[in-house]
Structures are given as structure tokens and as C-alpha cells.
C-alpha atoms as a PDB file:
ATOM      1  CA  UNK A   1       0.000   0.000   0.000  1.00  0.00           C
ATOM      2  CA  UNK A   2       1.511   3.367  -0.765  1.00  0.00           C
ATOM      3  CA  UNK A   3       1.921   6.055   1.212  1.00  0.00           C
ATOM      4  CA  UNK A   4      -0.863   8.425   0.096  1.00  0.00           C
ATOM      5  CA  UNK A   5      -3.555   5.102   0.586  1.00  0.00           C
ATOM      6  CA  UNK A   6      -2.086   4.621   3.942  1.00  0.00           C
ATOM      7  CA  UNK A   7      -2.793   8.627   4.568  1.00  0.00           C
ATOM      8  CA  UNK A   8      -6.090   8.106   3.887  1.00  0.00           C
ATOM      9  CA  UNK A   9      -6.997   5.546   6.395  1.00  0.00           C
ATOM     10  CA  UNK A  10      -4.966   7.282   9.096  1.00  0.00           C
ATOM     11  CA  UNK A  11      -7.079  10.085   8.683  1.00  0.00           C
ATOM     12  CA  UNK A  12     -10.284   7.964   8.077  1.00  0.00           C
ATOM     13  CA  UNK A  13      -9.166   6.165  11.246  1.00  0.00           C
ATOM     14  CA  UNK A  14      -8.731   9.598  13.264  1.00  0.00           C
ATOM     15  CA  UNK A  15     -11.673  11.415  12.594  1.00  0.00           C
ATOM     16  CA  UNK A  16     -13.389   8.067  13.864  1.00  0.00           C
ATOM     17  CA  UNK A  17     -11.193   7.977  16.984  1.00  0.00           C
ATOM     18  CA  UNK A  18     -10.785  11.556  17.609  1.00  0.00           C
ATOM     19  CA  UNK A  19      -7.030  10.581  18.046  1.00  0.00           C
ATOM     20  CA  UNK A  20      -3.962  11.809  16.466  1.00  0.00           C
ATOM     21  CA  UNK A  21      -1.768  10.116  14.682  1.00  0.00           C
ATOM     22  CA  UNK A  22       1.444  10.025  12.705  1.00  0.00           C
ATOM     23  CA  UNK A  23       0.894   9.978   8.904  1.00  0.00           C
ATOM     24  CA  UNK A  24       3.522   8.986   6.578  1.00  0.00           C
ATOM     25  CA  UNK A  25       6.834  10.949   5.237  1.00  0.00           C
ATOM     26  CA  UNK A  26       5.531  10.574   1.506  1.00  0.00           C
ATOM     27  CA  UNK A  27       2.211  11.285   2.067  1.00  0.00           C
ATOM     28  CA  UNK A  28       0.855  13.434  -1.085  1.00  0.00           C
ATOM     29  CA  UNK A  29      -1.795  15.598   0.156  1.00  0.00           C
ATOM     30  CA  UNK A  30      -3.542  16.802  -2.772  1.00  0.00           C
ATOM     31  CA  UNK A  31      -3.628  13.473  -3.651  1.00  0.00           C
ATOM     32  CA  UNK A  32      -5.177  12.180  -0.799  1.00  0.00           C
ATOM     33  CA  UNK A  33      -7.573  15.454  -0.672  1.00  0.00           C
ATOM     34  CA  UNK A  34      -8.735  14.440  -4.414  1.00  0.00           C
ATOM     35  CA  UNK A  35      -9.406  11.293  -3.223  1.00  0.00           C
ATOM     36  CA  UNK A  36     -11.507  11.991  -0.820  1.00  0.00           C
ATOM     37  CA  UNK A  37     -13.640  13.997  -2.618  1.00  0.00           C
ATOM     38  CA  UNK A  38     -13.846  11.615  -5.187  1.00  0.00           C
ATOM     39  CA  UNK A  39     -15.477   9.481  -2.736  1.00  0.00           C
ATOM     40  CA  UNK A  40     -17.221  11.035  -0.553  1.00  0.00           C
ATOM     41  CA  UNK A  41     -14.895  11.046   2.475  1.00  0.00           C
ATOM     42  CA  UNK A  42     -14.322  14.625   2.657  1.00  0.00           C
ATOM     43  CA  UNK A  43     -15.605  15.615   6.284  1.00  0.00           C
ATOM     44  CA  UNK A  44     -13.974  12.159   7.553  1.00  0.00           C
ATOM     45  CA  UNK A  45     -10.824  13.324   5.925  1.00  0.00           C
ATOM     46  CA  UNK A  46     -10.852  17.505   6.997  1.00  0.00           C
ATOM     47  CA  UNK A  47     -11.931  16.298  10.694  1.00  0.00           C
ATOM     48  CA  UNK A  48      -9.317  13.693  10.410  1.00  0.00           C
ATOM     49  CA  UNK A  49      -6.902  16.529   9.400  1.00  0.00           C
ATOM     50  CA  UNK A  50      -7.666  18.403  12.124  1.00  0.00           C
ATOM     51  CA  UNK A  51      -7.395  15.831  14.730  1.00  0.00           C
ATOM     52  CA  UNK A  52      -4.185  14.801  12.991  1.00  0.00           C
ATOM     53  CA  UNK A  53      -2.719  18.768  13.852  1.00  0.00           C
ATOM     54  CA  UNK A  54      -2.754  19.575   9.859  1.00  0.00           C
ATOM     55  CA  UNK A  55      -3.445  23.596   9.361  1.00  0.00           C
ATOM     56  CA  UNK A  56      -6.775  23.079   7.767  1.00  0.00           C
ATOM     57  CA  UNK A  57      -6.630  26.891   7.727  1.00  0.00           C
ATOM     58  CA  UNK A  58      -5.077  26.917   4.378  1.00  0.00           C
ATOM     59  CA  UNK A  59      -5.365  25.571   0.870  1.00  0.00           C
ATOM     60  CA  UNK A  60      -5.757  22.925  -0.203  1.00  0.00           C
ATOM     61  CA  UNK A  61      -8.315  22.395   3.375  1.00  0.00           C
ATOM     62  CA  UNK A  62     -10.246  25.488   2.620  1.00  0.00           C
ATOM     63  CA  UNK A  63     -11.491  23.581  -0.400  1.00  0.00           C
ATOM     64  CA  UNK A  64     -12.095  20.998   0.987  1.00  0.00           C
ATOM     65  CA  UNK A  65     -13.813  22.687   3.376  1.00  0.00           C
ATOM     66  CA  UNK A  66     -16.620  23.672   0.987  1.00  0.00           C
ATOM     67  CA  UNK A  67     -17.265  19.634   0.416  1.00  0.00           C
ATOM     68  CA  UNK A  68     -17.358  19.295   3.709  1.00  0.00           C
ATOM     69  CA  UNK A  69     -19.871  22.021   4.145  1.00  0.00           C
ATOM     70  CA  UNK A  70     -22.000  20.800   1.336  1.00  0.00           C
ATOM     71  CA  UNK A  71     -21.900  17.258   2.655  1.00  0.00           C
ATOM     72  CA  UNK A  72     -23.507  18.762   5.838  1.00  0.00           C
ATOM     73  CA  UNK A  73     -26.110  20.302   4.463  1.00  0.00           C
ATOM     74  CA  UNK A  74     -27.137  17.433   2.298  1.00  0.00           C
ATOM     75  CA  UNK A  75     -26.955  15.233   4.959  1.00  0.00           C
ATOM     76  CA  UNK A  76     -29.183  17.744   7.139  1.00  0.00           C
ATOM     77  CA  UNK A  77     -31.979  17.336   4.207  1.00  0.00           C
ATOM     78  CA  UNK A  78     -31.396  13.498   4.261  1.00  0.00           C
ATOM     79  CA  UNK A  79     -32.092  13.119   8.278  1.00  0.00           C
ATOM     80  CA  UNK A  80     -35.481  15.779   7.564  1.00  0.00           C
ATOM     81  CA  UNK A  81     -36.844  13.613   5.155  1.00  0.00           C
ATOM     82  CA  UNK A  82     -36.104  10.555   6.326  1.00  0.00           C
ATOM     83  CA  UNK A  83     -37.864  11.620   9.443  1.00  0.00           C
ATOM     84  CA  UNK A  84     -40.877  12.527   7.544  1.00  0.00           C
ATOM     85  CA  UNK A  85     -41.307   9.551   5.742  1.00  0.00           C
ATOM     86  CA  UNK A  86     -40.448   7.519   8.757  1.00  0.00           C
ATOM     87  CA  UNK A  87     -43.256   9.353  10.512  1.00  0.00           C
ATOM     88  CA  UNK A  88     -45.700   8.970   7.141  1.00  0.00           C
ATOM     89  CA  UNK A  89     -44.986   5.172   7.605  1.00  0.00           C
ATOM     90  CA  UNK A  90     -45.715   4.805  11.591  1.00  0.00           C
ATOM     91  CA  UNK A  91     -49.101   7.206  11.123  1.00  0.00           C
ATOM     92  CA  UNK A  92     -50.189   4.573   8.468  1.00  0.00           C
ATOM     93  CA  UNK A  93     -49.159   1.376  10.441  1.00  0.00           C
ATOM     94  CA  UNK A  94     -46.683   0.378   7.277  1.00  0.00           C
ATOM     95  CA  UNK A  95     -44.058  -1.806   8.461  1.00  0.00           C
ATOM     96  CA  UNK A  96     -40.332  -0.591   7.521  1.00  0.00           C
ATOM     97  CA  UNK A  97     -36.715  -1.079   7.778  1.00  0.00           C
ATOM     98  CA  UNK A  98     -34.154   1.265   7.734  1.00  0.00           C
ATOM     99  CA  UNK A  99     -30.700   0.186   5.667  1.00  0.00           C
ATOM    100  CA  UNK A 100     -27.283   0.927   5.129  1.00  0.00           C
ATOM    101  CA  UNK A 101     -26.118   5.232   5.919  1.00  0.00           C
ATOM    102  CA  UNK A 102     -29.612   5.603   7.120  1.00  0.00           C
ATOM    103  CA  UNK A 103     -29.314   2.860   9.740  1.00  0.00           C
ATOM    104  CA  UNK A 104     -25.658   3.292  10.645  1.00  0.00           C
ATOM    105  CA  UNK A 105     -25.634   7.334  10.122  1.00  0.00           C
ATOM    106  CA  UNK A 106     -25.606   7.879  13.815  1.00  0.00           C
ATOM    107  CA  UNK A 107     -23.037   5.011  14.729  1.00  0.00           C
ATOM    108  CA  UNK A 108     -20.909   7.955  13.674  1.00  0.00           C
ATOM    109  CA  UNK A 109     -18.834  10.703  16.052  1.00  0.00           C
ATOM    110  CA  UNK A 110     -20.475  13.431  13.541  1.00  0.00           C
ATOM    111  CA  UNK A 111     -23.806  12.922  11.252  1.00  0.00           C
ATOM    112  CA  UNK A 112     -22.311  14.476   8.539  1.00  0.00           C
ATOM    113  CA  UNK A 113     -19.446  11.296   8.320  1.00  0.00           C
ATOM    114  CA  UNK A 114     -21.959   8.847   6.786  1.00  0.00           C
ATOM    115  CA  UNK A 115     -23.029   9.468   3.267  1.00  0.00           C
ATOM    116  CA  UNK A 116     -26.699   8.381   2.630  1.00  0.00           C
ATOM    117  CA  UNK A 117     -27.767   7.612  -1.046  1.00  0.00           C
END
């Protein structure tokens, strides 16, 4: 595994923890940042950042930043209407069952780390 795959699970791993950790000498930031957007992982990577002592103060974290933000409001929307439609279901007595981000969502330290299709 290289070094910028390995970055990306320490921070993964961090913002999970809330611990810092070491990330390695080679680590390619930009890299890892694309990544992350790319899949979705961008407030598990920034929080991971931060708990990691990175300056997510500058570029490229500001960036990021605006994924992260984004990610939070979507997933704000996503909680609202999966409350309604939870609600819909118990006033009408249909039987339900919540899957995948929408069951695990709040396993999470913040909401806004579990993506919800």
C-alpha cells in the first residue's frame, strides 16, 4: 500500500477515533484530498486533518472545506426527510426497515461522516 492510501486511512481512522496520529513521510496531500472527494470522504478526511494537527486553515483544506460544508447540508436534508417519511410510515401502520447510511448514520462521532444515497 503506498503512502498516500495509507494517509487516507490514518485520517479515516482519526476522525473516527478523535485521536492523532502520525501519517507517513511521503504522504501526497492533494492526492489524498482528491481522493476523498472523489469518494465522498471529505468531512472524515478535513476532521481527520484536524485531529491529525494539519493547518486546515489553508489551501488545499479550505477547499475541501466547501465539500465538507455541502456534505452537511445534504446530509441535514437526508435526516429531515427521512424523518418525515419515517413518521408517514408509523401514522399509516406500514411496516419498515431502515438500511445501510440511514441505519448506521448515527453510529458515527459526527452525522455528517456517513453518506446516505
Amino acid at each position: 500500500m503506498d503512502d498516500n492510501k495509507k494517509g487516507l486511512l490514518i485520517l479515516i481512522k482519526s476522525a473516527v477515533t478523535g485521536e492523532k496520529y502520525a501519517l507517513p513521510e511521503g504522504l501526497n496531500l492533494i492526492e489524498v484530498l482528491k481522493e476523498a472527494t472523489k469518494r465522498s470522504f471529505s468531512s472524515l478526511v478535513y476532521y481527520g486533518a484536524h485531529n491529525c494537527g494539519l493547518n486546515v486553515k489553508e489551501q488545499p483544506f479550505l477547499t475541501l472545506f466547501s465539500y465538507v460544508c455541502a456534505e452537511l447540508s445534504l446530509s441535514e436534508k437526508q435526516l429531515f426527510s427521512l424523518d418525515e417519511l419515517t413518521h408517514a410510515f408509523n401514522e399509516k401502520g406500514i411496516d419498515y426497515m431502515l438500511l445501510k447510511g440511514a441505519r448506521i448514520k448515527g453510529m458515527y462521532p459526527k452525522k455528517d461522516m456517513r453518506n446516505m444515497g
